[in-house]
N, C-alpha and C. Protein backbone atom coordinates (compact mmCIF):
# COMPACT_ATOMS: atom_id res chain seq x y z
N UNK A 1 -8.39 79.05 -8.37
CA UNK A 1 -7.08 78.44 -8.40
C UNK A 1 -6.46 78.72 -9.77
N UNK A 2 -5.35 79.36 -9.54
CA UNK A 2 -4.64 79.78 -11.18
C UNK A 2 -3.45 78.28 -11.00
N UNK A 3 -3.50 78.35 -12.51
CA UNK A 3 -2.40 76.93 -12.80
C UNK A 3 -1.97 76.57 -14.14
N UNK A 4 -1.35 76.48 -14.21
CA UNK A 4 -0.24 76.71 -15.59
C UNK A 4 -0.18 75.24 -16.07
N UNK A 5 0.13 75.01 -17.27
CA UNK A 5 0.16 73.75 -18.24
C UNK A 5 1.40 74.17 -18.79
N UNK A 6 2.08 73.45 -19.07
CA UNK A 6 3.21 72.95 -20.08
C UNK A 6 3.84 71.62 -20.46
N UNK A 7 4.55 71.39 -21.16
CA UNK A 7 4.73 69.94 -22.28
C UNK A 7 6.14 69.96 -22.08
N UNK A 8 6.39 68.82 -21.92
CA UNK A 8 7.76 68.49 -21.78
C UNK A 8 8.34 68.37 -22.92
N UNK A 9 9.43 67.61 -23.23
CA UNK A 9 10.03 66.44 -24.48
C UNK A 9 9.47 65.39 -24.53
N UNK A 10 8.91 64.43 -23.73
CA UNK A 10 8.28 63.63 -23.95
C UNK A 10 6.89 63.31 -24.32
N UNK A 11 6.10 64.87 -24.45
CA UNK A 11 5.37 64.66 -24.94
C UNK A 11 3.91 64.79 -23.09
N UNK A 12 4.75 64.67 -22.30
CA UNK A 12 4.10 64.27 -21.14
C UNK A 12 3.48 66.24 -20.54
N UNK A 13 1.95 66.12 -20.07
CA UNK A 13 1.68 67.42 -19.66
C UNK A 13 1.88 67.90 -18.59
N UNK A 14 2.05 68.82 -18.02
CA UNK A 14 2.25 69.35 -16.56
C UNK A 14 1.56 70.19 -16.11
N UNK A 15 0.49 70.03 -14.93
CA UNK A 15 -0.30 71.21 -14.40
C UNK A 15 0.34 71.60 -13.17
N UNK A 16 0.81 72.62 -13.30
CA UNK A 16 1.15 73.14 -11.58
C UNK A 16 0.75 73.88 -11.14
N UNK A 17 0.72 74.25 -9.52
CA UNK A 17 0.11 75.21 -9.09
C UNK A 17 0.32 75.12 -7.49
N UNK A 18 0.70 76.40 -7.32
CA UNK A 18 1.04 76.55 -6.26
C UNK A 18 0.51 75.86 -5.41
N UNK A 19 1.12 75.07 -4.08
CA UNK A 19 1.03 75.14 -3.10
C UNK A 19 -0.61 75.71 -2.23
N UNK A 20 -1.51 74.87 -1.75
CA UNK A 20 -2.71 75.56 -1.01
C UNK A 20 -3.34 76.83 -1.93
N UNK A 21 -3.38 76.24 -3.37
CA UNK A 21 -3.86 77.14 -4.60
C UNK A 21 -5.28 76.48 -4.66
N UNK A 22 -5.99 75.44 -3.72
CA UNK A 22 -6.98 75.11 -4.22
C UNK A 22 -7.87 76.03 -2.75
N UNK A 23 -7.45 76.40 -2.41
CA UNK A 23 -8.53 76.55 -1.26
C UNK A 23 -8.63 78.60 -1.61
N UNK A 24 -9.67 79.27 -0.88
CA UNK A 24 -10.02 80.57 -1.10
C UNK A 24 -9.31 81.52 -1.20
N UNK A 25 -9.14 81.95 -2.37
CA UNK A 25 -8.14 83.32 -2.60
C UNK A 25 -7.33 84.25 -1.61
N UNK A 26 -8.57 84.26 -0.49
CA UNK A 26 -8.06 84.97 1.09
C UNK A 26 -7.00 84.07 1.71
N UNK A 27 -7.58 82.39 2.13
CA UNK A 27 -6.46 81.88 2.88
C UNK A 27 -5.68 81.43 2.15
N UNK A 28 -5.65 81.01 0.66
CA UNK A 28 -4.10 80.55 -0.02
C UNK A 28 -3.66 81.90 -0.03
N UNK A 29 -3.89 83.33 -0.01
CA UNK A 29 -2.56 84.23 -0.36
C UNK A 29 -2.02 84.19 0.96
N UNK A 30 -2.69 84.10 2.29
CA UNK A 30 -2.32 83.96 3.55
C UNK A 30 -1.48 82.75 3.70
N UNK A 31 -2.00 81.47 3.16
CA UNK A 31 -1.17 80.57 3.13
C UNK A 31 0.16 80.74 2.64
N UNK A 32 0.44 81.31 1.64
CA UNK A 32 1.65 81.63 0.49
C UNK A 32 2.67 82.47 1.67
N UNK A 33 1.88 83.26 2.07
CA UNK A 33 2.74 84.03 2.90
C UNK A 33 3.47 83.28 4.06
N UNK A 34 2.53 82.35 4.95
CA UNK A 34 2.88 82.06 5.56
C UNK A 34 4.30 80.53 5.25
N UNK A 35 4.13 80.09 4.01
CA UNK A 35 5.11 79.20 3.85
C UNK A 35 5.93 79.70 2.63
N UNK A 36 6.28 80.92 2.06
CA UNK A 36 7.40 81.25 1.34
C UNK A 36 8.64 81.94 2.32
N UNK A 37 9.34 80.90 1.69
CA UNK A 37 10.59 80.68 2.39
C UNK A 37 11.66 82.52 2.37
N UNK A 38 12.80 82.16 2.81
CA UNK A 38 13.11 83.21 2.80
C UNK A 38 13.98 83.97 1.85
N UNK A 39 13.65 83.28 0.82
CA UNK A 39 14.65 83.67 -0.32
C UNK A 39 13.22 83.72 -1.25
N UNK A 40 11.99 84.35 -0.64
CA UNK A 40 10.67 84.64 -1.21
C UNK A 40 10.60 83.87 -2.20
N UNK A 41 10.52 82.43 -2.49
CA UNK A 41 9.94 81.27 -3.05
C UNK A 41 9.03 80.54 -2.09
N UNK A 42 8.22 80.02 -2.89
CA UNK A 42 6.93 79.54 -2.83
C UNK A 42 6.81 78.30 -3.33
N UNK A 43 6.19 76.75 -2.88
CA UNK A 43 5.92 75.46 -3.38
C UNK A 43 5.34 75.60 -4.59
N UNK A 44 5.63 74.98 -5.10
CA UNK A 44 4.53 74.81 -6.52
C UNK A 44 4.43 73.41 -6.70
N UNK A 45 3.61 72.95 -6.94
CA UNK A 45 2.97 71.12 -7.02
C UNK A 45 2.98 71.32 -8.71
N UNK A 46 3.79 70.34 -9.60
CA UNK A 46 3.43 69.93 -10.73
C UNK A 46 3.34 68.52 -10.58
N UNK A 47 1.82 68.19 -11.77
CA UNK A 47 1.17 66.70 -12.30
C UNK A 47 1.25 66.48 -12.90
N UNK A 48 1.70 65.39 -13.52
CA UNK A 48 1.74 64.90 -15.18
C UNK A 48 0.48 64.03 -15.32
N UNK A 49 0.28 64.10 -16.69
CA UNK A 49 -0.97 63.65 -17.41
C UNK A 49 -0.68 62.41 -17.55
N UNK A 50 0.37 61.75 -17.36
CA UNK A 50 1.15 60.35 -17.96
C UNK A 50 1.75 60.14 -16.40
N UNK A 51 2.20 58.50 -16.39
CA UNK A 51 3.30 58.05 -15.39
C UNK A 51 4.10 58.24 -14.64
N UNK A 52 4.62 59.70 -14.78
CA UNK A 52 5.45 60.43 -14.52
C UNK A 52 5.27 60.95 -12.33
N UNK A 53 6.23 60.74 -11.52
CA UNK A 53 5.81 61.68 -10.18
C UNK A 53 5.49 62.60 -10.29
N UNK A 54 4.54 63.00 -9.43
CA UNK A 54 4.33 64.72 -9.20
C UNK A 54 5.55 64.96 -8.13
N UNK A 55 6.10 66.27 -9.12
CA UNK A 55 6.77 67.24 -8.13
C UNK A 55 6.89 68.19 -7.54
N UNK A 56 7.62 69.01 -6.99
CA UNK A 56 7.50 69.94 -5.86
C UNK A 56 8.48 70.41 -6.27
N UNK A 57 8.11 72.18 -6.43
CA UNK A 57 9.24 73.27 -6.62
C UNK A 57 9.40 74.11 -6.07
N UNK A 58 10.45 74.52 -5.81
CA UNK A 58 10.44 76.21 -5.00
C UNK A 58 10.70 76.93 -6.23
N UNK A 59 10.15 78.04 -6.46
CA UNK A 59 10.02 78.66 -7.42
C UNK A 59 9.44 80.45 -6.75
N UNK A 60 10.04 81.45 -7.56
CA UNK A 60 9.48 82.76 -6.87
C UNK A 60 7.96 82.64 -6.96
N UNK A 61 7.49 83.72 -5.75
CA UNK A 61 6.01 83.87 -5.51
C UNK A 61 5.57 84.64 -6.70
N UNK A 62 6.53 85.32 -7.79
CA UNK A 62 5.43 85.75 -8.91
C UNK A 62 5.81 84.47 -10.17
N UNK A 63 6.05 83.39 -9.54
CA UNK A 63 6.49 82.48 -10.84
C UNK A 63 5.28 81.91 -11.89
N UNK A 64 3.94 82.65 -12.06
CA UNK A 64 2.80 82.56 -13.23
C UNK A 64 3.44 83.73 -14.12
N UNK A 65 3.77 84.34 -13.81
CA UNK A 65 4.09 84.94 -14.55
C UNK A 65 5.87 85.16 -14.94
N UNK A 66 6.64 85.14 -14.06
CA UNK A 66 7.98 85.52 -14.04
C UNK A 66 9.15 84.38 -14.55
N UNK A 67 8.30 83.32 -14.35
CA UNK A 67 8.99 81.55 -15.17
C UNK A 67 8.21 81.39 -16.61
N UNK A 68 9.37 81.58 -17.50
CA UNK A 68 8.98 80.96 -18.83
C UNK A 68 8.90 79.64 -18.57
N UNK A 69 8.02 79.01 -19.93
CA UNK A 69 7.30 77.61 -19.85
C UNK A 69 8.71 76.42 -20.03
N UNK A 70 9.30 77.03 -20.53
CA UNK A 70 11.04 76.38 -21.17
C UNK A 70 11.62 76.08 -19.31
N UNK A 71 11.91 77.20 -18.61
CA UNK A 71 12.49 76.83 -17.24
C UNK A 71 11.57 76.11 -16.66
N UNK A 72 10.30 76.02 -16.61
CA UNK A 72 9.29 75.15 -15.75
C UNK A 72 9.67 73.78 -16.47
N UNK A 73 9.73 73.76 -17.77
CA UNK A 73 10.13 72.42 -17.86
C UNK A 73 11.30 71.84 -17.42
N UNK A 74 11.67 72.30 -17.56
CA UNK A 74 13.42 72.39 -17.09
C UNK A 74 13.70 72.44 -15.46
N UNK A 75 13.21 72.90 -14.77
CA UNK A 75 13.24 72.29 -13.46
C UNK A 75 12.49 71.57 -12.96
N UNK A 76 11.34 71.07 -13.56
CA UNK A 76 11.03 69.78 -13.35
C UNK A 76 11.46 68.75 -13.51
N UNK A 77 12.03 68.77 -15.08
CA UNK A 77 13.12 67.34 -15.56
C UNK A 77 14.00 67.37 -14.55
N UNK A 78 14.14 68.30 -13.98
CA UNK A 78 16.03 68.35 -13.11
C UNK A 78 15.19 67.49 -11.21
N UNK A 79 14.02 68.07 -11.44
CA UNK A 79 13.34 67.19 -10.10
C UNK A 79 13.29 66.29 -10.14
N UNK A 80 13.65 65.35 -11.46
CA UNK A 80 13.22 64.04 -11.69
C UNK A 80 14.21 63.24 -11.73
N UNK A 81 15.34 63.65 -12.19
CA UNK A 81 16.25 63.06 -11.46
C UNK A 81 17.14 63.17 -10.27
């Protein structure tokens, strides 16, 4: 399971990760396929380390690499309200 960390402004952490990223390399890329939408985005589940909801992003299927840590924060804050 690949999964990205980043820090908000508040200090609060964020692990995300795709969508059916915990289960076997074979059926999450099958999974991915089968639920990226059609504007080829993909769920991504972020957790905070603190109080905060976990949220849910559509974000592109290469977004480990293709989302700087600045926009991941940044559309999460924007999920939150």
């Amino acid at each position: 399971m690949t999964q990205r960390e980043v820090t908000d402004n508040e200090n609060t952490t964020w692990t995300c990760v795709q969508a059916y990223g915990t289960i076997s390399k074979e059926n999450a890329d099958k999974a991915a396929e089968l639920t990226e939408d059609t504007n080829g985005e993909v769920t991504v589940v972020c957790t905070p380390s603190g109080g905060a909801q976990t949220v849910r992003l559509q974000l592109p299927k290469d977004w480990l690499e293709a989302v700087s840590d600045e926009e991941l924060v940044n559309q999460i804050t924007a999920q939150q309200q």
